[in-house]
Protein backbone atom coordinates (compact mmCIF):
# COMPACT_ATOMS: atom_id res chain seq x y z
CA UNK A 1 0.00 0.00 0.00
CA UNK A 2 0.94 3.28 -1.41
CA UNK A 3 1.83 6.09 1.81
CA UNK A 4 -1.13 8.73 1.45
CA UNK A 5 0.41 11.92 -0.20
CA UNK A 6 1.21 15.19 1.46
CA UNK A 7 -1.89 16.80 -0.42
CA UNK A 8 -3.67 13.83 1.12
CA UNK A 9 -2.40 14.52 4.69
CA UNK A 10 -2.90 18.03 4.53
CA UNK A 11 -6.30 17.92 3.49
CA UNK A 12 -6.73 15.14 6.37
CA UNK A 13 -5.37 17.82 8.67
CA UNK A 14 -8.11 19.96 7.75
CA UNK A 15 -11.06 18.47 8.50
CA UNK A 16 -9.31 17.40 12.23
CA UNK A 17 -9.04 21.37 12.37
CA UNK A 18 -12.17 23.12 11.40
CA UNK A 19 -11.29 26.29 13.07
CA UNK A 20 -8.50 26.53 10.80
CA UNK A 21 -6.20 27.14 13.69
CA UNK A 22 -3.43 25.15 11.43
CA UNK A 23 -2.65 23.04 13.94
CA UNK A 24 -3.54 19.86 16.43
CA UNK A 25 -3.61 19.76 20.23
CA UNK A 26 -0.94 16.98 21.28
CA UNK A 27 -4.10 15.63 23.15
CA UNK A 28 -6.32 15.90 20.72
CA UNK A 29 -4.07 14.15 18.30
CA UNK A 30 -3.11 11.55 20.34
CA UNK A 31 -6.68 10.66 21.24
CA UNK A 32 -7.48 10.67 17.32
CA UNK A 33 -4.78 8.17 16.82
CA UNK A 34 -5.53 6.09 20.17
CA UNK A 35 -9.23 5.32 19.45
CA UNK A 36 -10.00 6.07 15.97
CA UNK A 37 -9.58 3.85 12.85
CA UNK A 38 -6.26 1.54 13.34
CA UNK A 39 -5.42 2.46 16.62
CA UNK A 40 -1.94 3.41 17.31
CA UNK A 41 -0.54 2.23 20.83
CA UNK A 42 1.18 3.55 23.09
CA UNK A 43 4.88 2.76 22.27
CA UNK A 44 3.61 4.07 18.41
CA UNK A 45 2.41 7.59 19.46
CA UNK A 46 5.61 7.98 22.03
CA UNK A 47 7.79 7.03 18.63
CA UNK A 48 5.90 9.24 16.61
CA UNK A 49 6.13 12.71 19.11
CA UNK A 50 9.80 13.51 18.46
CA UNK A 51 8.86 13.96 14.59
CA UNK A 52 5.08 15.65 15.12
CA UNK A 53 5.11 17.96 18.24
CA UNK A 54 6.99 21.31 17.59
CA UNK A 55 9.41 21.83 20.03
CA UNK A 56 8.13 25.30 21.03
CA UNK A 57 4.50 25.27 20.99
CA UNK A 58 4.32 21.50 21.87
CA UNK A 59 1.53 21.25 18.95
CA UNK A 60 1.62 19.29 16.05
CA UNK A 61 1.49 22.35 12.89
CA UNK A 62 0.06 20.47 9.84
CA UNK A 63 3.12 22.43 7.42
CA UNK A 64 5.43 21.38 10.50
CA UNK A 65 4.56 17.31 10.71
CA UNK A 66 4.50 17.35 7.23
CA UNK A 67 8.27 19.02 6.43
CA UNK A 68 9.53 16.32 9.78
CA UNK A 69 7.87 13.41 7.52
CA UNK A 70 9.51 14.36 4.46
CA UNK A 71 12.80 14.21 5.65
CA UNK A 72 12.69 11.86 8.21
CA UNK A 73 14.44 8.89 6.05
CA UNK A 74 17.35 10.95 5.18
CA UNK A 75 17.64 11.70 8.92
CA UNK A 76 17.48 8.04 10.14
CA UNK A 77 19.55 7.05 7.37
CA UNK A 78 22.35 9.41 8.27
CA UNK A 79 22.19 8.21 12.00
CA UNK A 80 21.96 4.50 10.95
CA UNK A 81 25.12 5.34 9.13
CA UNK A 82 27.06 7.25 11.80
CA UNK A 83 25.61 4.23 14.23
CA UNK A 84 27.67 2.00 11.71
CA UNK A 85 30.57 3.95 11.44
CA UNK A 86 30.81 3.72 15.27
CA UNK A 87 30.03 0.22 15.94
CA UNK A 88 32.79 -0.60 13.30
CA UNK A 89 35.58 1.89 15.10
CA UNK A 90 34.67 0.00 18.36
CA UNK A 91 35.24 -3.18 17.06
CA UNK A 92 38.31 -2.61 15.20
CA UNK A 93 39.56 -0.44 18.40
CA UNK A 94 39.12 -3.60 20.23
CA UNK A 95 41.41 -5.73 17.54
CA UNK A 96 44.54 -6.25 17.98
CA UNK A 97 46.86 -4.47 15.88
CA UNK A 98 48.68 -6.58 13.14
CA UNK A 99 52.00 -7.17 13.43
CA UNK A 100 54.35 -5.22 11.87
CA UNK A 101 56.90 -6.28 9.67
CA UNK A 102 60.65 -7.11 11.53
């Protein structure tokens, strides 16, 4: 199945705000997502905060959510990288060094 669109989720975000104050209540979200359609539990809304609450009003802005969605991948995919990267400098910091020529 196909993700839904950013037209899609903007137009979503619409009719969940129909006094066009451009954004969602954390609480009011989270209840949406907790007991309507597939609900989400709680583990999935605690993942999902970082990426939809705005740091300073502690809302979810539709324009917001919808830029963190966008580039969450390349995010992840640069810390899954740097994980790596790290990982693999521990483990070879652990080796032994070879031996060098007499």
């Amino acid at each position: 199945m196909e993700p839904a669109s950013a037209v899609k989720i903007m137009e979503a975000f619409e009719v969940l705000d129909p006094e066009n104050k451009k954004y969602l209540t954390k609480e009011y979200f989270g209840k949406l997502m907790a007991e309507e359609g597939e609900p989400f539990t709680e583990e999935e809304l605690e993942e999902m905060w970082p990426v939809a609450i705005d740091p300073i009003t502690g809302n979810i802005p539709f324009i917001f959510y919808l830029n963190q969605l966008k580039h969450k991948t390349k995010i992840y995919e640069v810390a899954d990288a740097v994980k790596e990267e790290l990982a693999q400098a521990e483990k070879e910091k652990g080796k032994k060094p070879p031996p060098t020529a007499p």
